[in-house]
Protein backbone atom coordinates (compact mmCIF):
# COMPACT_ATOMS: atom_id res chain seq x y z
CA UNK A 1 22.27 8.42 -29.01
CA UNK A 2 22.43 7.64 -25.44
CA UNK A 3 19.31 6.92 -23.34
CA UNK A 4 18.12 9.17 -20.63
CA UNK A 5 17.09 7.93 -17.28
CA UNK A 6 14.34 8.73 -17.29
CA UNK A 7 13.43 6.70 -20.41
CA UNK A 8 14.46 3.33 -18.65
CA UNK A 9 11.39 1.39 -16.97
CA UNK A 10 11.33 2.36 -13.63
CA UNK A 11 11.58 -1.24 -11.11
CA UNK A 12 8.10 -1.37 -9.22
CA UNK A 13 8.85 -0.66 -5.68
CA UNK A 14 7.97 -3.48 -3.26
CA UNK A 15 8.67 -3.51 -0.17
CA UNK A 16 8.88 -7.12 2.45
CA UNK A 17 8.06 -6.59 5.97
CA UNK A 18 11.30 -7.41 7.49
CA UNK A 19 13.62 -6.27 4.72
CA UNK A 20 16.65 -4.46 5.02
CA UNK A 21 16.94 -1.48 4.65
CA UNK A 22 20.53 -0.52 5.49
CA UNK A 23 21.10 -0.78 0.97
CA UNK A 24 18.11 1.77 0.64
CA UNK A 25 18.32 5.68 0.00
CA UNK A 26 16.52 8.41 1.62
CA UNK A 27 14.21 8.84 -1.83
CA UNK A 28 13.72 5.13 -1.94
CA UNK A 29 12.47 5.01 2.01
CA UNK A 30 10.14 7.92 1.27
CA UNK A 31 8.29 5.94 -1.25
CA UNK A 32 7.95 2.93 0.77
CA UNK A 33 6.43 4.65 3.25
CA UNK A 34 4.44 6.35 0.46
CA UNK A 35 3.28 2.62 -0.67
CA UNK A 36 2.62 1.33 3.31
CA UNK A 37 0.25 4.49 3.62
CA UNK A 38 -1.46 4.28 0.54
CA UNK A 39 -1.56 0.35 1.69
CA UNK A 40 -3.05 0.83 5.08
CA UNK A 41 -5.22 3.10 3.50
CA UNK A 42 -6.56 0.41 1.36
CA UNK A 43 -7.06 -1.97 4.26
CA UNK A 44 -9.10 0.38 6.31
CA UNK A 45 -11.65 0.99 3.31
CA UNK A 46 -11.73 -2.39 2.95
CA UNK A 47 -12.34 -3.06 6.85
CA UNK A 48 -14.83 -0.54 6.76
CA UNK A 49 -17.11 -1.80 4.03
CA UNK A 50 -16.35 -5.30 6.13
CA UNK A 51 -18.04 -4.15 9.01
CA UNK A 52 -21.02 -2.04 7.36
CA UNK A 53 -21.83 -5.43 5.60
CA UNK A 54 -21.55 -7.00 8.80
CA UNK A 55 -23.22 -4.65 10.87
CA UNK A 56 -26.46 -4.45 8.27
CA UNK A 57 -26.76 -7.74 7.95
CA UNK A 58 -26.57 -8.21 12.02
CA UNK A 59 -29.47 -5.45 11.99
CA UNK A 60 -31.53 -7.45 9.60
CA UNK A 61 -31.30 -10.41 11.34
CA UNK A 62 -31.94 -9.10 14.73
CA UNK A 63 -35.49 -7.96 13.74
């Protein structure tokens, strides 16, 4: 019984600023963009909730 594809773990995609990319498909582009999205995504929640922190504890302070 041979195994499918689809049963084989999947590599994690990773992707390293600077990387070549000349060995990568079209799919395999489209999900590293995918991941640097959902990545900068991440970083502006978490510069947001940076600031609010910052910005309420300036206010308290300032009083």
């Amino acid at each position: 019984m041979a195994i499918e594809d689809d049963d084989k773990p999947r590599k994690k995609v990773t992707h390293e600023i600077g990387q070549d990319l000349s060995l990568l498909s079209v799919e395999e582009l489209t999900e590293r963009i995918a991941l640097m999205n959902s990545e900068i995504e991440r970083l502006q929640v978490a510069m947001a909730k940076k600031r609010a922190s910052k910005d309420a504890a300036n206010s308290f302070f300032k009083t």
